[in-house]
N, C-alpha and C. Protein backbone atom coordinates (compact mmCIF):
# COMPACT_ATOMS: atom_id res chain seq x y z
N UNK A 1 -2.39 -16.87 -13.78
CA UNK A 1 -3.77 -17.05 -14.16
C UNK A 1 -4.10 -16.02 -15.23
N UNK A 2 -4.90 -16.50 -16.32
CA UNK A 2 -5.11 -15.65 -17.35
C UNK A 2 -6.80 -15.02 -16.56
N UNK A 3 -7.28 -14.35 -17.38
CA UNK A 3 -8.24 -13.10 -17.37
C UNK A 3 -8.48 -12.26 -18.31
N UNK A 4 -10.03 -11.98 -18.42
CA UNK A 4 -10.33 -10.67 -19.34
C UNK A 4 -10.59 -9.84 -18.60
N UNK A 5 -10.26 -8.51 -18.98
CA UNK A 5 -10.55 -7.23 -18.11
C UNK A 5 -11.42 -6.31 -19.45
N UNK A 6 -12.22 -5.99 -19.43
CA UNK A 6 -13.04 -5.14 -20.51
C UNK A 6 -12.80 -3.76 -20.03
N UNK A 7 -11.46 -2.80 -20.62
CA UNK A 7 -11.36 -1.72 -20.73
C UNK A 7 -11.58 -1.05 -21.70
N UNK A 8 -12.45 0.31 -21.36
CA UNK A 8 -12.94 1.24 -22.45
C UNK A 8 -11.70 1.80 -23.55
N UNK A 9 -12.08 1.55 -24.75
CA UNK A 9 -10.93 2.11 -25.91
C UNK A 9 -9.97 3.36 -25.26
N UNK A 10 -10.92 4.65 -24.87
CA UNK A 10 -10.67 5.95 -24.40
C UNK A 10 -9.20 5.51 -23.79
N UNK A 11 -9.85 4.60 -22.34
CA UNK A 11 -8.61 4.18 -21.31
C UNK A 11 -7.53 3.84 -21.50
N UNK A 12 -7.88 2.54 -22.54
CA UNK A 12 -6.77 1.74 -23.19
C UNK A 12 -6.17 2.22 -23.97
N UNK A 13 -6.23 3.37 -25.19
CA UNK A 13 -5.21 4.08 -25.63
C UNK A 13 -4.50 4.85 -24.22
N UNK A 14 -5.17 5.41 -23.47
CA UNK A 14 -3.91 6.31 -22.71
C UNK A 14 -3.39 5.17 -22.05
N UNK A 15 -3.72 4.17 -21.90
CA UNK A 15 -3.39 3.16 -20.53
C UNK A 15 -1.78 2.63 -21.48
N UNK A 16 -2.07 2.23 -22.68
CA UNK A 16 -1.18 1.81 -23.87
C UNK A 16 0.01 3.08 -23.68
N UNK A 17 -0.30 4.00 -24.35
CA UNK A 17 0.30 5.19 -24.51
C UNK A 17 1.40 5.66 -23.22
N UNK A 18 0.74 5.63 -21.80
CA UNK A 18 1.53 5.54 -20.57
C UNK A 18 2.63 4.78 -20.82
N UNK A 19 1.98 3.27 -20.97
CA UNK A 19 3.19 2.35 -20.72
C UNK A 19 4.11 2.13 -21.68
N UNK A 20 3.89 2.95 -23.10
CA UNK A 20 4.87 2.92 -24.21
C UNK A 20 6.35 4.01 -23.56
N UNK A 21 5.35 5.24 -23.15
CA UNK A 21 6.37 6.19 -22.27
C UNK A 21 7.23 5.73 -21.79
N UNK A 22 6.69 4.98 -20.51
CA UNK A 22 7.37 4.32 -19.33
C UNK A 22 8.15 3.15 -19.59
N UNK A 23 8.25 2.79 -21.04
CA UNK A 23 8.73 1.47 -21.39
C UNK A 23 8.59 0.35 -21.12
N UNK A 24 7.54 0.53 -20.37
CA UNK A 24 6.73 -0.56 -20.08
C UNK A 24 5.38 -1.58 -21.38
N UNK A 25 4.97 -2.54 -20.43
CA UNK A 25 3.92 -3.29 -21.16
C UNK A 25 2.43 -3.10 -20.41
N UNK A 26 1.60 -3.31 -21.12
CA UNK A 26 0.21 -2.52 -20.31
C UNK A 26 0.21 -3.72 -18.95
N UNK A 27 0.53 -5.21 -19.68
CA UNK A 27 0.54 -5.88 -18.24
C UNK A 27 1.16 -5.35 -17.09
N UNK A 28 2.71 -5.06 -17.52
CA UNK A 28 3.27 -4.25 -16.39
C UNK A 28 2.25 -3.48 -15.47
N UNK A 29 1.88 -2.20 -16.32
CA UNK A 29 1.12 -1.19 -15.35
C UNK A 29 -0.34 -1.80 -14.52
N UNK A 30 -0.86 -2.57 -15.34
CA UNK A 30 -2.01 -3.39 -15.29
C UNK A 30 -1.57 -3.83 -13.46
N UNK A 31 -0.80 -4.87 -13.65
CA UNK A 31 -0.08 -5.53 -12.13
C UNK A 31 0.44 -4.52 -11.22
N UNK A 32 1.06 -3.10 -11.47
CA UNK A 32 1.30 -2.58 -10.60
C UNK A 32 0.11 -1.75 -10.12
N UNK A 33 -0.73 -1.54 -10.82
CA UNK A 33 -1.83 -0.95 -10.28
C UNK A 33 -3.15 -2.17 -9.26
N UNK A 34 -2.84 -3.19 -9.52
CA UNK A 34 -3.31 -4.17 -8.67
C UNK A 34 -2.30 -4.70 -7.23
N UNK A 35 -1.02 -4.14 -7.47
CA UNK A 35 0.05 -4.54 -6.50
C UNK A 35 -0.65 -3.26 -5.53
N UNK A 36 -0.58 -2.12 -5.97
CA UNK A 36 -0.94 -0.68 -5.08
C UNK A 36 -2.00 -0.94 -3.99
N UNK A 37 -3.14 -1.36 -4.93
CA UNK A 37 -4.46 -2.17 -4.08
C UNK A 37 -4.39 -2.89 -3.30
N UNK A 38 -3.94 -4.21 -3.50
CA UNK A 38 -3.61 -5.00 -2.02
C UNK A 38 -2.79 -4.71 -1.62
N UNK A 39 -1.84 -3.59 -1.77
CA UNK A 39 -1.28 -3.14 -0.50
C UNK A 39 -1.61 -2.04 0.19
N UNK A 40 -2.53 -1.38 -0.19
CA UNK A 40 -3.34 -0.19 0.71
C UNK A 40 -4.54 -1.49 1.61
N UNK A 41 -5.07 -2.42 1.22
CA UNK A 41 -5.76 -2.90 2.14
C UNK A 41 -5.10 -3.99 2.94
N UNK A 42 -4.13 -4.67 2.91
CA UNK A 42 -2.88 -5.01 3.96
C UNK A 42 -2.56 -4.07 4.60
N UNK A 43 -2.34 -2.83 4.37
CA UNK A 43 -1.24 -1.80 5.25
C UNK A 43 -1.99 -1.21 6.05
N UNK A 44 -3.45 -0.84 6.17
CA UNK A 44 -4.50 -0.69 6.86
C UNK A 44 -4.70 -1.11 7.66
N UNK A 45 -4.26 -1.66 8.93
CA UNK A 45 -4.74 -2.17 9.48
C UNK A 45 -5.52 -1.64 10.77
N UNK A 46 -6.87 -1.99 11.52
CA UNK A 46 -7.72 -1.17 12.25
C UNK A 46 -7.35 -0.99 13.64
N UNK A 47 -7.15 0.39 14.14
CA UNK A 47 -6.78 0.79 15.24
C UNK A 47 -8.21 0.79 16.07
N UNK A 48 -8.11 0.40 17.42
CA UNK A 48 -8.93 0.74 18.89
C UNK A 48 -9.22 2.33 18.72
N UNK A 49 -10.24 2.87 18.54
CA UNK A 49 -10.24 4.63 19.20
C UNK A 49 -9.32 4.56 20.49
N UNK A 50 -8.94 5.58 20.60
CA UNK A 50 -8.59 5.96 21.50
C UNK A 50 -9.14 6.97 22.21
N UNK A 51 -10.03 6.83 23.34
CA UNK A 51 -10.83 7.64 24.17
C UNK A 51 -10.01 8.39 25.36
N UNK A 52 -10.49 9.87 25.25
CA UNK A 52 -9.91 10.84 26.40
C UNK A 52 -10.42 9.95 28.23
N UNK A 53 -9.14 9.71 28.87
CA UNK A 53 -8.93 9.16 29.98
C UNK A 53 -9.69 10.55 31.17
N UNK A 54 -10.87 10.67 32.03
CA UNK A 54 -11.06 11.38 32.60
C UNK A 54 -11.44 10.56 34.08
N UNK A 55 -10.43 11.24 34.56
CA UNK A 55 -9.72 10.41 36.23
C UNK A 55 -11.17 11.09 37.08
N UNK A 56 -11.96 9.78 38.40
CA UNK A 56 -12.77 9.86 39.17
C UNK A 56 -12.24 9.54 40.35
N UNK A 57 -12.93 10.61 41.31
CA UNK A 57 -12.10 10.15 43.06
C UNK A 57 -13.10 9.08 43.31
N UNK A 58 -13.87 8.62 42.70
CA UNK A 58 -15.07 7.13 42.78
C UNK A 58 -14.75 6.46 41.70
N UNK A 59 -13.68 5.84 41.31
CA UNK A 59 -13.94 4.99 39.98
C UNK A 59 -15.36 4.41 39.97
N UNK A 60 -15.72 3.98 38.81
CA UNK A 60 -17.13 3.36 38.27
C UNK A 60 -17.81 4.35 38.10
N UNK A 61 -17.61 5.40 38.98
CA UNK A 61 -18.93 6.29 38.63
C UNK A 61 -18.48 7.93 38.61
N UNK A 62 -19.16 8.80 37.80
CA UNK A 62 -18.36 10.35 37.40
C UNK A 62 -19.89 10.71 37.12
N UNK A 63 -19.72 12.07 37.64
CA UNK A 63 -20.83 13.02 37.73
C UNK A 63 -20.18 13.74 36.50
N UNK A 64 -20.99 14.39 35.72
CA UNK A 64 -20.13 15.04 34.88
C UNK A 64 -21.58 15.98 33.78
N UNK A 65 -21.33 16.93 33.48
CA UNK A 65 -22.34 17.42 32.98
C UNK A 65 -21.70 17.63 30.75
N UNK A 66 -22.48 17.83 30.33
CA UNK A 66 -21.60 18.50 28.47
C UNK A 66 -20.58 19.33 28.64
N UNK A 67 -21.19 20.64 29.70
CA UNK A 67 -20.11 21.76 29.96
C UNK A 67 -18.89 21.27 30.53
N UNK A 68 -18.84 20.31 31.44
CA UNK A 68 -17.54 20.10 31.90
C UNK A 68 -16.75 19.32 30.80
N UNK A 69 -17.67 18.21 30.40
CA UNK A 69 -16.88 17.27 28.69
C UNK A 69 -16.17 18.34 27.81
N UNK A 70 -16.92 19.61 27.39
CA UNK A 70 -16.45 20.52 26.68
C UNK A 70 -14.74 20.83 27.04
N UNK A 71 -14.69 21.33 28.36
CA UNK A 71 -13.84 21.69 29.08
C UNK A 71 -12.75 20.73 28.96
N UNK A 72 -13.15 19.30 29.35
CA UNK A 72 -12.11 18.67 30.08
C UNK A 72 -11.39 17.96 28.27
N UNK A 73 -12.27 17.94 26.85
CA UNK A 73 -11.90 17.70 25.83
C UNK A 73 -11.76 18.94 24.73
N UNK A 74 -11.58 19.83 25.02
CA UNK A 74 -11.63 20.61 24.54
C UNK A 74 -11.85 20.91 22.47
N UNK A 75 -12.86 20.68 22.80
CA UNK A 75 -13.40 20.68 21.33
C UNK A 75 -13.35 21.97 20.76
N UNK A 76 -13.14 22.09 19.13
CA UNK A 76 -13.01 23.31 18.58
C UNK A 76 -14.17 23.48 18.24
């Protein structure tokens, strides 16, 4: 699929200039810098928190005050 991308002169000389280095073509870098992107938001994928397990001799229900949370998670 073709496309215009409106990059600032400034960019596009260094963007040019990079890929003359690298022996590359600006498309080249152009695509690998769009390859990088969808793959940081593929590789992401969202974890559950994981919450501190605090054991009750009553499951369902825990008496528990901040001071003891402090204690039993020990926060810095």
């Amino acid at each position: 699929m073709r496309t215009t991308v409106d990059i600032p002169d400034p960019k596009y000389r260094l963007l040019k200039s990079r890929a003359a280095a690298q022996g590359k073509t600006v498309k080249e870098l152009v695509m690998r810098g769009v390859d990088v992107i969808l793959a940081e938001e593929t590789a992401a994928p969202r974890r559950r928190p994981r919450f501190p397990l605090i054991h009750s001799k009553q499951p369902g229900k825990l008496n528990i005050d901040n001071e003891r949370i402090y204690d039993i998670i020990g926060f810095p």
